[in-house]
ModelCIF file with pLDDT and N, C-alpha, C, O atoms, coordinates in Angstrom:
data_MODEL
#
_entry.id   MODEL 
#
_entity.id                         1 
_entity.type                       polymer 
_entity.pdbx_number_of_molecules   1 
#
_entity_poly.entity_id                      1 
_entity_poly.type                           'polypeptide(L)' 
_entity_poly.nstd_linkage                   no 
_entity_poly.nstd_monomer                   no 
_entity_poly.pdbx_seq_one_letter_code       
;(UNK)(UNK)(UNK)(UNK)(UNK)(UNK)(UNK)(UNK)(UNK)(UNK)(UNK)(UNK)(UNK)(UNK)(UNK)(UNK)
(UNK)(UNK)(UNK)(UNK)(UNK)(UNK)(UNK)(UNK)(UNK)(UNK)(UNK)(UNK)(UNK)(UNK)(UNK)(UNK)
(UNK)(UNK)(UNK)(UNK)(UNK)(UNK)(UNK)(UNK)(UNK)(UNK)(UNK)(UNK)(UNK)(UNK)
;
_entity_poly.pdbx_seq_one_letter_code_can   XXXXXXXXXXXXXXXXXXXXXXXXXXXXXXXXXXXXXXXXXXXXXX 
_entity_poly.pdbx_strand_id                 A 
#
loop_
_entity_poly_seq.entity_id 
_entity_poly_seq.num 
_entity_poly_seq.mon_id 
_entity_poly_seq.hetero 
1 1  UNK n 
1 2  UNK n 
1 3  UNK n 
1 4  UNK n 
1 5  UNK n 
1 6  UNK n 
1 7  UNK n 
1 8  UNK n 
1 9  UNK n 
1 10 UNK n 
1 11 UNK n 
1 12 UNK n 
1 13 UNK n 
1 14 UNK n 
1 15 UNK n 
1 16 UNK n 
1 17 UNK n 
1 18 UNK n 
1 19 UNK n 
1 20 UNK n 
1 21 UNK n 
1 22 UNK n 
1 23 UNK n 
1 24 UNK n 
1 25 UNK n 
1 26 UNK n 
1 27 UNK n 
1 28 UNK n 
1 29 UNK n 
1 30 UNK n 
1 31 UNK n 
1 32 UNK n 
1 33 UNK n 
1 34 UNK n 
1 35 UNK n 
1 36 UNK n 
1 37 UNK n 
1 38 UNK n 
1 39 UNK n 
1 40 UNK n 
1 41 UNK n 
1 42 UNK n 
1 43 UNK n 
1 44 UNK n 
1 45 UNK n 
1 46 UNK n 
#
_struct_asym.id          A 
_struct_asym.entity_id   1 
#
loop_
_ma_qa_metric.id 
_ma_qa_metric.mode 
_ma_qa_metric.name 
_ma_qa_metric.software_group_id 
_ma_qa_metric.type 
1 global pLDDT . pLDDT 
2 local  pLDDT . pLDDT 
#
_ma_qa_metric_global.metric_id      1 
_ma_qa_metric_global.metric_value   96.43 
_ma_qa_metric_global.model_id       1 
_ma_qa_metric_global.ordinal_id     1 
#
loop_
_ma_qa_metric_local.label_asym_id 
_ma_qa_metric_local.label_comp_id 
_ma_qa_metric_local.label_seq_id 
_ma_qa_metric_local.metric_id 
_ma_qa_metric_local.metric_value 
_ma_qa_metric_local.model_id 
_ma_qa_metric_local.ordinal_id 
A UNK 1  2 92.00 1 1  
A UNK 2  2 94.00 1 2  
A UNK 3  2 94.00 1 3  
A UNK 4  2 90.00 1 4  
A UNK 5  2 91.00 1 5  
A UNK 6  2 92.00 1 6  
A UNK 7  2 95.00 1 7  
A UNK 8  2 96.00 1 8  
A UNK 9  2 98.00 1 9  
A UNK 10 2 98.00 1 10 
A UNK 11 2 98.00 1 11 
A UNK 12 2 98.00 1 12 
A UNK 13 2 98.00 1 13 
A UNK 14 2 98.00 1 14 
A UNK 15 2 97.00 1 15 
A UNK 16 2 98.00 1 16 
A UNK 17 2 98.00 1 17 
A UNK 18 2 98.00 1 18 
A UNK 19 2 97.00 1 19 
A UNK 20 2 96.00 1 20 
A UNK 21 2 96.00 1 21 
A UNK 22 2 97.00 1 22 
A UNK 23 2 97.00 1 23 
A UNK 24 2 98.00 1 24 
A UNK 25 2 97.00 1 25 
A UNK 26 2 98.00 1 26 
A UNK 27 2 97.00 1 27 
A UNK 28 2 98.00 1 28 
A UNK 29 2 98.00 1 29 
A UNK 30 2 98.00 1 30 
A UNK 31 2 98.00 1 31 
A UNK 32 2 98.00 1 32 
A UNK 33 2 97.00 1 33 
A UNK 34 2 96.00 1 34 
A UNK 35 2 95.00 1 35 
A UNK 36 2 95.00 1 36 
A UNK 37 2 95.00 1 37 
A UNK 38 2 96.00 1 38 
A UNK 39 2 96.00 1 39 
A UNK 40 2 97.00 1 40 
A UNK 41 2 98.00 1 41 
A UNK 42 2 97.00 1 42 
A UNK 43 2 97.00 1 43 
A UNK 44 2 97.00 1 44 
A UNK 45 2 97.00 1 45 
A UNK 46 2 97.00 1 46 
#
loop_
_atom_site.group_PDB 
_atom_site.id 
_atom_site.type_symbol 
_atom_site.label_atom_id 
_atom_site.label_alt_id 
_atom_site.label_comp_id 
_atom_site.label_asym_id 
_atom_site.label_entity_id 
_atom_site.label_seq_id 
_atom_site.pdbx_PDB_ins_code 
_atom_site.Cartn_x 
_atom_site.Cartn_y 
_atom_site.Cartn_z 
_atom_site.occupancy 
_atom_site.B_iso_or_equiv 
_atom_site.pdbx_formal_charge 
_atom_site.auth_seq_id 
_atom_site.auth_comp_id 
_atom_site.auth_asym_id 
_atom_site.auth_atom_id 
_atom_site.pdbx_PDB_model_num 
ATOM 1   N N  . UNK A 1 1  ? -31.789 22.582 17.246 1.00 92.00 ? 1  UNK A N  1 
ATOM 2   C CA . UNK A 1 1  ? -32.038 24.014 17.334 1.00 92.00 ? 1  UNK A CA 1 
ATOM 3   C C  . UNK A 1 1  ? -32.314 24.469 18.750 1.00 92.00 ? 1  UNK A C  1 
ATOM 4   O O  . UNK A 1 1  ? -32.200 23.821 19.790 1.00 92.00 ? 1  UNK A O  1 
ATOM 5   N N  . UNK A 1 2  ? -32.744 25.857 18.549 1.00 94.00 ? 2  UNK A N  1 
ATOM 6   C CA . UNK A 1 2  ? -32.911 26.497 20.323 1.00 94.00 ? 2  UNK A CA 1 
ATOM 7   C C  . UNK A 1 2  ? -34.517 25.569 20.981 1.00 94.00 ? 2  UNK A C  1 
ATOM 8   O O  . UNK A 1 2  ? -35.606 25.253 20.504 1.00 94.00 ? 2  UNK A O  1 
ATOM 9   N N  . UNK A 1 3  ? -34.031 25.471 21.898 1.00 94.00 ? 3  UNK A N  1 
ATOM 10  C CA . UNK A 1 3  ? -35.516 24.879 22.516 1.00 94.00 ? 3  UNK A CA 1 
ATOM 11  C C  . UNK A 1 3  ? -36.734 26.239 22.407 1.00 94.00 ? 3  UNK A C  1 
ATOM 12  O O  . UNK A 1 3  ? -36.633 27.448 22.195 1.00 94.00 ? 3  UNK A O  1 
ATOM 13  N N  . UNK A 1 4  ? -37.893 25.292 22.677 1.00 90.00 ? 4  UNK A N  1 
ATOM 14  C CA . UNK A 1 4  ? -39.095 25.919 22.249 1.00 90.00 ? 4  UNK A CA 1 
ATOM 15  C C  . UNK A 1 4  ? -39.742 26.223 22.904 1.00 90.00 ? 4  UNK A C  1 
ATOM 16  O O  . UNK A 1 4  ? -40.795 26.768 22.570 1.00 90.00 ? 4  UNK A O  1 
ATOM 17  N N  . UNK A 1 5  ? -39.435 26.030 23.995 1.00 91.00 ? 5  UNK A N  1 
ATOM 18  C CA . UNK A 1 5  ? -40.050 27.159 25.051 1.00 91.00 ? 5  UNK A CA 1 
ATOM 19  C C  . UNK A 1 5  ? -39.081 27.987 26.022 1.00 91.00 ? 5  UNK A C  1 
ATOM 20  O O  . UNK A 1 5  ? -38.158 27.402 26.589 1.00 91.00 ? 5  UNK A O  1 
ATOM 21  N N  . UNK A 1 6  ? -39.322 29.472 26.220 1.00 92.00 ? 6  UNK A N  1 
ATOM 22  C CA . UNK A 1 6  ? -38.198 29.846 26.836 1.00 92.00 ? 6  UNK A CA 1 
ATOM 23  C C  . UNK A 1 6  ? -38.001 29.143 28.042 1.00 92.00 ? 6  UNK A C  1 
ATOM 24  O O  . UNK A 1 6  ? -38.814 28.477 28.684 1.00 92.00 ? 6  UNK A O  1 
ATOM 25  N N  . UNK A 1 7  ? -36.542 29.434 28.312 1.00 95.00 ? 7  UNK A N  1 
ATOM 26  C CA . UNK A 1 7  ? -36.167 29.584 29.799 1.00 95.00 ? 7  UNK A CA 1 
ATOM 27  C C  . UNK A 1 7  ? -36.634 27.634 30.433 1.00 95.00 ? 7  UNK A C  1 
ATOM 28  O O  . UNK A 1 7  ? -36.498 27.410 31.636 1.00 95.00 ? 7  UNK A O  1 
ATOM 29  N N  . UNK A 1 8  ? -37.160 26.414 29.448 1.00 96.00 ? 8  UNK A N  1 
ATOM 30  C CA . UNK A 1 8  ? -37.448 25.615 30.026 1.00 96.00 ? 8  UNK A CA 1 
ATOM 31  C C  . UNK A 1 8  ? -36.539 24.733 30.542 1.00 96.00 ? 8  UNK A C  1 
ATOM 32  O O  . UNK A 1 8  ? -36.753 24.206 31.633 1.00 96.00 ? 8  UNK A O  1 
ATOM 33  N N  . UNK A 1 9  ? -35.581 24.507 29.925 1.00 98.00 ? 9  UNK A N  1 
ATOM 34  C CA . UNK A 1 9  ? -33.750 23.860 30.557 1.00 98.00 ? 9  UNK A CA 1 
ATOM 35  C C  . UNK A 1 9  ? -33.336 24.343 31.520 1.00 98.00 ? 9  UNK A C  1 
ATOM 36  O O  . UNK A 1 9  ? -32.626 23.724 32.313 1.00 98.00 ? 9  UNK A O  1 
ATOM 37  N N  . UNK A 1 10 ? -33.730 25.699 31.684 1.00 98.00 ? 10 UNK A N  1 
ATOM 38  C CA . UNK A 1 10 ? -33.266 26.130 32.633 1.00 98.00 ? 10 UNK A CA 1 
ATOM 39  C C  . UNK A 1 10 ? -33.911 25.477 33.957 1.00 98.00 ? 10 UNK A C  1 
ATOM 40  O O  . UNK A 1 10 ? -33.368 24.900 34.899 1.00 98.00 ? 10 UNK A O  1 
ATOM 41  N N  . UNK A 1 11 ? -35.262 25.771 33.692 1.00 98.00 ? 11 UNK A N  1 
ATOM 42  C CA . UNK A 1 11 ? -36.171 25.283 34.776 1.00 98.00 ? 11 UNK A CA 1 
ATOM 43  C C  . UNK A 1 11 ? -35.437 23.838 34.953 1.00 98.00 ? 11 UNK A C  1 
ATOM 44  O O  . UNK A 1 11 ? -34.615 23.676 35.855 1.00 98.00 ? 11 UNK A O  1 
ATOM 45  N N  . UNK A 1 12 ? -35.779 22.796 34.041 1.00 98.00 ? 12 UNK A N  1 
ATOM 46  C CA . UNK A 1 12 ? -35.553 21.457 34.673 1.00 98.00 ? 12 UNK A CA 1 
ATOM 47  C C  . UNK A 1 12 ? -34.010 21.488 35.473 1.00 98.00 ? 12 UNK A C  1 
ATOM 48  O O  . UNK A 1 12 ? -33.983 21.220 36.674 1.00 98.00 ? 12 UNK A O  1 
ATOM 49  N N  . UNK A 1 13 ? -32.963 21.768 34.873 1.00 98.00 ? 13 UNK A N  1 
ATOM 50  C CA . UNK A 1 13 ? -31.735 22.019 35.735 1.00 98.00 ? 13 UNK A CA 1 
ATOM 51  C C  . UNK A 1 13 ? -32.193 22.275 37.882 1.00 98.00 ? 13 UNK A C  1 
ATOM 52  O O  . UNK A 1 13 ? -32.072 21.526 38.852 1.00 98.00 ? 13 UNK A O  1 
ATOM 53  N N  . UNK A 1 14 ? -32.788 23.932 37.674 1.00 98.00 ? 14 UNK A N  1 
ATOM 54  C CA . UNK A 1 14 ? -33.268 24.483 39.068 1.00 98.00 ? 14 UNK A CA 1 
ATOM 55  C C  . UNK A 1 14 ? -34.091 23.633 39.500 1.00 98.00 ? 14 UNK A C  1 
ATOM 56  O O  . UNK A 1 14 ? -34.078 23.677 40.730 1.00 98.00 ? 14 UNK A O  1 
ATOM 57  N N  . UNK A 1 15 ? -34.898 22.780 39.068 1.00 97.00 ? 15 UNK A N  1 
ATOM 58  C CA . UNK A 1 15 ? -36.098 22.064 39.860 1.00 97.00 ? 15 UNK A CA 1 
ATOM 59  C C  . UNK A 1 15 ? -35.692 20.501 39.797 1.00 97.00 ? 15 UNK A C  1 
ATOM 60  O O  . UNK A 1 15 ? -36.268 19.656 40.481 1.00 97.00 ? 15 UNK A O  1 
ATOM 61  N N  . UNK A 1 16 ? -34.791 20.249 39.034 1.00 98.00 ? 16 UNK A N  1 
ATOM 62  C CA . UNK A 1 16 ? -34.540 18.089 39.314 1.00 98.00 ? 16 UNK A CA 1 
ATOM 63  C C  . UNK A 1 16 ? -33.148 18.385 39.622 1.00 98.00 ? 16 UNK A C  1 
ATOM 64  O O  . UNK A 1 16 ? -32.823 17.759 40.631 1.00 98.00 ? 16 UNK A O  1 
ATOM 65  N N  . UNK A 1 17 ? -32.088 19.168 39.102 1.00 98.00 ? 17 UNK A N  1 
ATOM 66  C CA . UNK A 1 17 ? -30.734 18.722 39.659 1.00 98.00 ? 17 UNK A CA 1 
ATOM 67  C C  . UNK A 1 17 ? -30.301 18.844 40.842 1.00 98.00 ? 17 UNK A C  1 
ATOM 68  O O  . UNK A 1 17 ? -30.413 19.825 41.577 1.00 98.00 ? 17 UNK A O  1 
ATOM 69  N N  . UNK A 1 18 ? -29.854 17.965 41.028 1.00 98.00 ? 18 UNK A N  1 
ATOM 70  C CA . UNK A 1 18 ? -29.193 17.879 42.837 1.00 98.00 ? 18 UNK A CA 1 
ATOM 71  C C  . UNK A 1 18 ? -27.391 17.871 42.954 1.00 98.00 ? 18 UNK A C  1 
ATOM 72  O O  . UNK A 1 18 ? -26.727 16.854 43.155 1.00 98.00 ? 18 UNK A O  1 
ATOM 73  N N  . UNK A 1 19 ? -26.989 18.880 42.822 1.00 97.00 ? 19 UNK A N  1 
ATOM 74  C CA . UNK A 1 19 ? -25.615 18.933 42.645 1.00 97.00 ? 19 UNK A CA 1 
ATOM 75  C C  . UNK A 1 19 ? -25.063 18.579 44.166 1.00 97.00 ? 19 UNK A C  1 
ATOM 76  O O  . UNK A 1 19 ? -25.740 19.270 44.927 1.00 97.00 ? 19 UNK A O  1 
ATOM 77  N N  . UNK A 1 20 ? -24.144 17.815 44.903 1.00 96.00 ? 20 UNK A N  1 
ATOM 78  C CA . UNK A 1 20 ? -23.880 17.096 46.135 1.00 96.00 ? 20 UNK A CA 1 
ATOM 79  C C  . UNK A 1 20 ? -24.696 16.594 47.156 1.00 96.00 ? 20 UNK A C  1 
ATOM 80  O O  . UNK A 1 20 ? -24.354 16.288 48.298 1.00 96.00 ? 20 UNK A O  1 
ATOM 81  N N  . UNK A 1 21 ? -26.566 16.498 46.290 1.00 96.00 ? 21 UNK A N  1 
ATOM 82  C CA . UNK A 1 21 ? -27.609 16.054 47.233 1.00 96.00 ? 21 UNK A CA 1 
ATOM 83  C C  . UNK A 1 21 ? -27.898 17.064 47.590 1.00 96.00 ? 21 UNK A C  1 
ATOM 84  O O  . UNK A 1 21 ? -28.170 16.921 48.782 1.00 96.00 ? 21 UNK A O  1 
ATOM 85  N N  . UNK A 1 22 ? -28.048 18.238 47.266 1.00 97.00 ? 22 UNK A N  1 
ATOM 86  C CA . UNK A 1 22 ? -29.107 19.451 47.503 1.00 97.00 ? 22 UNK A CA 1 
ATOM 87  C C  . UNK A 1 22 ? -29.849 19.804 46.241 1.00 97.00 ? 22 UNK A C  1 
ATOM 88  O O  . UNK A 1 22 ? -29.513 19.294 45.172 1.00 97.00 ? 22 UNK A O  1 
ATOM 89  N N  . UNK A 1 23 ? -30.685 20.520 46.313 1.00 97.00 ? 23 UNK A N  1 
ATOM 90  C CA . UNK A 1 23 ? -31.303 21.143 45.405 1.00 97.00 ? 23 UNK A CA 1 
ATOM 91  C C  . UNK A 1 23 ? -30.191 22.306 44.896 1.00 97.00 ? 23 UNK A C  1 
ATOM 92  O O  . UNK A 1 23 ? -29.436 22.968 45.609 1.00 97.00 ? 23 UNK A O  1 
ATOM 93  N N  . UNK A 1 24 ? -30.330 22.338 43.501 1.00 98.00 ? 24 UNK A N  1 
ATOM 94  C CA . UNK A 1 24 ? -29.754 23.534 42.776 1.00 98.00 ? 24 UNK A CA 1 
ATOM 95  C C  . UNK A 1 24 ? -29.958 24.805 42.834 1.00 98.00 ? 24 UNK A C  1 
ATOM 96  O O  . UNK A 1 24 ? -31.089 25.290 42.792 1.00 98.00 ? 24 UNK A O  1 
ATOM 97  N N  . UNK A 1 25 ? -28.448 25.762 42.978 1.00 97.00 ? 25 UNK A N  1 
ATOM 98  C CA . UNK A 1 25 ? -29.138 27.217 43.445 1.00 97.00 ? 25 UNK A CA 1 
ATOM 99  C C  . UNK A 1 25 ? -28.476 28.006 41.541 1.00 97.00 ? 25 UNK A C  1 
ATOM 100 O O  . UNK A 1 25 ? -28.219 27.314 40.556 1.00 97.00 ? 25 UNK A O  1 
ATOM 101 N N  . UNK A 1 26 ? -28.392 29.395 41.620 1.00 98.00 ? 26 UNK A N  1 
ATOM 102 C CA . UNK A 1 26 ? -28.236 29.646 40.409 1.00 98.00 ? 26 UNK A CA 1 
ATOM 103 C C  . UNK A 1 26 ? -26.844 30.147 40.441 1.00 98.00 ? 26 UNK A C  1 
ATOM 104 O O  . UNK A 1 26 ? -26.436 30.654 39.396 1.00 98.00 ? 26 UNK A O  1 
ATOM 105 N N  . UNK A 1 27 ? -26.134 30.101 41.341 1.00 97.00 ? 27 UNK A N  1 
ATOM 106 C CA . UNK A 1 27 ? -24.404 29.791 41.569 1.00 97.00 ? 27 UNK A CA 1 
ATOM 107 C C  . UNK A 1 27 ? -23.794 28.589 40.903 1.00 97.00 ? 27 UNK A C  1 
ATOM 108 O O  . UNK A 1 27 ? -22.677 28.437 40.410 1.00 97.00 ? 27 UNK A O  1 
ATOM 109 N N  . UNK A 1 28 ? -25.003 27.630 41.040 1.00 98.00 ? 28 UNK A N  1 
ATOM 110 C CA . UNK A 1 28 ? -24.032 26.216 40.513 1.00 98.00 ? 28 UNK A CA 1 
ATOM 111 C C  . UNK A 1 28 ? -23.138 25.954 39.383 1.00 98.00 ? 28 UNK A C  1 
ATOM 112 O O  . UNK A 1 28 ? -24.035 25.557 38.638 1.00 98.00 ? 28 UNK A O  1 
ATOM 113 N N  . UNK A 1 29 ? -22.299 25.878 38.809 1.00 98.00 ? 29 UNK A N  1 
ATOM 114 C CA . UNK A 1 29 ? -21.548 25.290 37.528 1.00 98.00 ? 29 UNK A CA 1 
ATOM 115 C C  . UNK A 1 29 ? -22.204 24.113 36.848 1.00 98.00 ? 29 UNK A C  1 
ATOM 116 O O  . UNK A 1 29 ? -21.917 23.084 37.460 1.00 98.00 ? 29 UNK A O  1 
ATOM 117 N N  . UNK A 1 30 ? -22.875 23.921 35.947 1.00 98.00 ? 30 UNK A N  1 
ATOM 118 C CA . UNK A 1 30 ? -23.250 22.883 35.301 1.00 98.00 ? 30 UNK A CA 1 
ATOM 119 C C  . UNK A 1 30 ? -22.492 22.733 33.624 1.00 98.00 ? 30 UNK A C  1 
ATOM 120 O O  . UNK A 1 30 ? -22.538 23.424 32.606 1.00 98.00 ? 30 UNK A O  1 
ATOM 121 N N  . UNK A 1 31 ? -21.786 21.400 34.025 1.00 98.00 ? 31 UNK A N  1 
ATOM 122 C CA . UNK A 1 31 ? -21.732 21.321 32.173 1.00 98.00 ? 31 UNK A CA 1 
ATOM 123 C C  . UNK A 1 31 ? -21.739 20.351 31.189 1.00 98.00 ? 31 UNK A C  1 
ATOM 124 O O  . UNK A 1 31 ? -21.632 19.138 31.007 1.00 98.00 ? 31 UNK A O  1 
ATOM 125 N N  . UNK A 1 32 ? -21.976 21.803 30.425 1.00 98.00 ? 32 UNK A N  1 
ATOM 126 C CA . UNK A 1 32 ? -22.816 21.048 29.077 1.00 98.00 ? 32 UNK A CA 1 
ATOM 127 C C  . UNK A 1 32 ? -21.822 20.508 28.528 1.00 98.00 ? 32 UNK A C  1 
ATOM 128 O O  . UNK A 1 32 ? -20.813 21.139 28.213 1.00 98.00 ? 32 UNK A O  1 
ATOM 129 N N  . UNK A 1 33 ? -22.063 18.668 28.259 1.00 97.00 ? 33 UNK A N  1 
ATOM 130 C CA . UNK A 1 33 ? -21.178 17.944 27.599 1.00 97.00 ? 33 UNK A CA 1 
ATOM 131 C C  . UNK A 1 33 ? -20.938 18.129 26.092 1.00 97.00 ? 33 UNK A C  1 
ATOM 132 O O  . UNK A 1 33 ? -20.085 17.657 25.341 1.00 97.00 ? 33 UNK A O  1 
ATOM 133 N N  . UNK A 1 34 ? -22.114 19.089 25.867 1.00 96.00 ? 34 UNK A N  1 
ATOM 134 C CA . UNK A 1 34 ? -22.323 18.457 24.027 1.00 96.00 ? 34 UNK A CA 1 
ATOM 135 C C  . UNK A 1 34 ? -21.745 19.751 23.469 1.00 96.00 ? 34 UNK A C  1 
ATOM 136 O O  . UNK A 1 34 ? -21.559 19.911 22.263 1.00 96.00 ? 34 UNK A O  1 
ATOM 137 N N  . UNK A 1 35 ? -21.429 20.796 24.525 1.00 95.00 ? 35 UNK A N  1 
ATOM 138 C CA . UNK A 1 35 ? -20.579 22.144 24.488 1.00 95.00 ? 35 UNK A CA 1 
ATOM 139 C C  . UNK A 1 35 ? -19.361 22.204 24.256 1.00 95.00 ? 35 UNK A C  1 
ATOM 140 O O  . UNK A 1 35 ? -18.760 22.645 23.276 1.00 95.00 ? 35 UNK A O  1 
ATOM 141 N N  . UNK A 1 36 ? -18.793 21.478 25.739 1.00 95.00 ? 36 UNK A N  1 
ATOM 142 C CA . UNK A 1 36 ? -17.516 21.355 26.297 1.00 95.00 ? 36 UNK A CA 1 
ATOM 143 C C  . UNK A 1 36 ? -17.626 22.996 27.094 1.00 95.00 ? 36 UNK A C  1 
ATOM 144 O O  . UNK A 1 36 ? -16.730 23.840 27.074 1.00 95.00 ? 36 UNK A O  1 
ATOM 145 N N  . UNK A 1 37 ? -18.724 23.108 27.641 1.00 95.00 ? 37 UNK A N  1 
ATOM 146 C CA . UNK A 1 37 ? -18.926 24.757 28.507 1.00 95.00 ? 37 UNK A CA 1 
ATOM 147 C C  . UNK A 1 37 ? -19.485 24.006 30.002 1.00 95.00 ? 37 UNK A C  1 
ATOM 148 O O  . UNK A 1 37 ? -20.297 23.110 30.235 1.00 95.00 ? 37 UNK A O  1 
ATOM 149 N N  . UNK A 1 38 ? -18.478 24.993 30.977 1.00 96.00 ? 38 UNK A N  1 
ATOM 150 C CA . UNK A 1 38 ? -18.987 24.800 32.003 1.00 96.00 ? 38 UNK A CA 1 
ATOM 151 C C  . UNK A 1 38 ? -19.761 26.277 32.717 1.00 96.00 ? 38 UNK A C  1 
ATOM 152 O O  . UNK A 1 38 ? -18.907 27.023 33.195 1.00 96.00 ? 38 UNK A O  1 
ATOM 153 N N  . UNK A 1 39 ? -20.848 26.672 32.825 1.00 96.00 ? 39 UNK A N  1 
ATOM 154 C CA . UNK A 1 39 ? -21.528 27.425 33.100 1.00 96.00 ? 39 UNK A CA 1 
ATOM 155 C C  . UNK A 1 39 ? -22.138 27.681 34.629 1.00 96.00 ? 39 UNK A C  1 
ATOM 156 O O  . UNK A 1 39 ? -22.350 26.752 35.408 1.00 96.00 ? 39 UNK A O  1 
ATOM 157 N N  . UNK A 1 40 ? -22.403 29.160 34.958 1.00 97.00 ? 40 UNK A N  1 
ATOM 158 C CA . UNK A 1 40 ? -23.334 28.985 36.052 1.00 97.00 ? 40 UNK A CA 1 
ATOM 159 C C  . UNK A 1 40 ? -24.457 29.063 35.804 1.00 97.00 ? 40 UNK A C  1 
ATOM 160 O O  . UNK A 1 40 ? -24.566 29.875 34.885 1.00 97.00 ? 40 UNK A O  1 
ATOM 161 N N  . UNK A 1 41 ? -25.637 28.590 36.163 1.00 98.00 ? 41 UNK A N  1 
ATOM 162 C CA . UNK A 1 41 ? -26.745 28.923 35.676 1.00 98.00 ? 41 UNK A CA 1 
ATOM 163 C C  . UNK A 1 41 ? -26.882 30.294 36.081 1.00 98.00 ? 41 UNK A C  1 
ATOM 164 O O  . UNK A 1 41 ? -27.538 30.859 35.206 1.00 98.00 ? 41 UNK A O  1 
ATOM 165 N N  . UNK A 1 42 ? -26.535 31.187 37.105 1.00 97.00 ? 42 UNK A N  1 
ATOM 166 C CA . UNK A 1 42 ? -26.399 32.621 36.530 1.00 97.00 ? 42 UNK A CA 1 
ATOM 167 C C  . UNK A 1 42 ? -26.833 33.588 35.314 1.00 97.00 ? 42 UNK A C  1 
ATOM 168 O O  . UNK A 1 42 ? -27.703 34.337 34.870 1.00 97.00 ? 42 UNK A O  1 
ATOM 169 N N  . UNK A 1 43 ? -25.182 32.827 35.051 1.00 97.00 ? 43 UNK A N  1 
ATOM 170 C CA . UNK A 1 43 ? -25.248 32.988 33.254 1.00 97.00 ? 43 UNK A CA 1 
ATOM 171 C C  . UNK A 1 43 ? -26.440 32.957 32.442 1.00 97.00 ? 43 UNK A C  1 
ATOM 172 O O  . UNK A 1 43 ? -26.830 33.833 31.670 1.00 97.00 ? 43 UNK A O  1 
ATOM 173 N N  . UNK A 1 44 ? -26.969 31.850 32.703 1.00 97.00 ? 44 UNK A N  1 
ATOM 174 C CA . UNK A 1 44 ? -27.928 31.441 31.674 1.00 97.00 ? 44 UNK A CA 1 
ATOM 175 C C  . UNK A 1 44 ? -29.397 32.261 32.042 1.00 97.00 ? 44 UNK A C  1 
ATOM 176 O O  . UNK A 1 44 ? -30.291 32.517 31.235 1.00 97.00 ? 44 UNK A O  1 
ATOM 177 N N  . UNK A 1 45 ? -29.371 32.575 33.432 1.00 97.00 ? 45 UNK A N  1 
ATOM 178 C CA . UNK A 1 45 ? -30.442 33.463 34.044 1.00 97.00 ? 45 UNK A CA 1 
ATOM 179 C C  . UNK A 1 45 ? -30.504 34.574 33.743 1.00 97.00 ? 45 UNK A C  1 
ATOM 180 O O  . UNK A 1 45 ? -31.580 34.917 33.252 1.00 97.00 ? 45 UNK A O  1 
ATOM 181 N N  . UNK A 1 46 ? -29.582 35.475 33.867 1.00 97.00 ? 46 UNK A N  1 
ATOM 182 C CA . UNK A 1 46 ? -28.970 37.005 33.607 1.00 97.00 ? 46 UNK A CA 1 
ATOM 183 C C  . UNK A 1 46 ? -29.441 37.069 31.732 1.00 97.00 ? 46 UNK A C  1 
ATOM 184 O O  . UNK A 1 46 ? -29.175 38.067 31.063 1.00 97.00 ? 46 UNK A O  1 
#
């Protein structure tokens, strides 16, 4: 089901992923395997 606290995936994405060894901005494309969606976190921000 939906996670149980808002907005917390989101967080871990922005604060541990390192997409080419930087920190993550909310431009990035991340995707969800269990989707088959490739997203910006944008998206998921907006």
């Amino acid at each position: 089901g939906f996670e149980s606290h808002g907005g917390g995936l989101l967080a871990l994405l922005l604060e541990l992923w390192r997409p080419e060894g930087r920190a993550a901005k909310l431009g990035d494309r991340f995707a969800f395997e269990a989707s088959g969606a490739i997203l910006p976190l944008s998206a998921i921000y907006a």
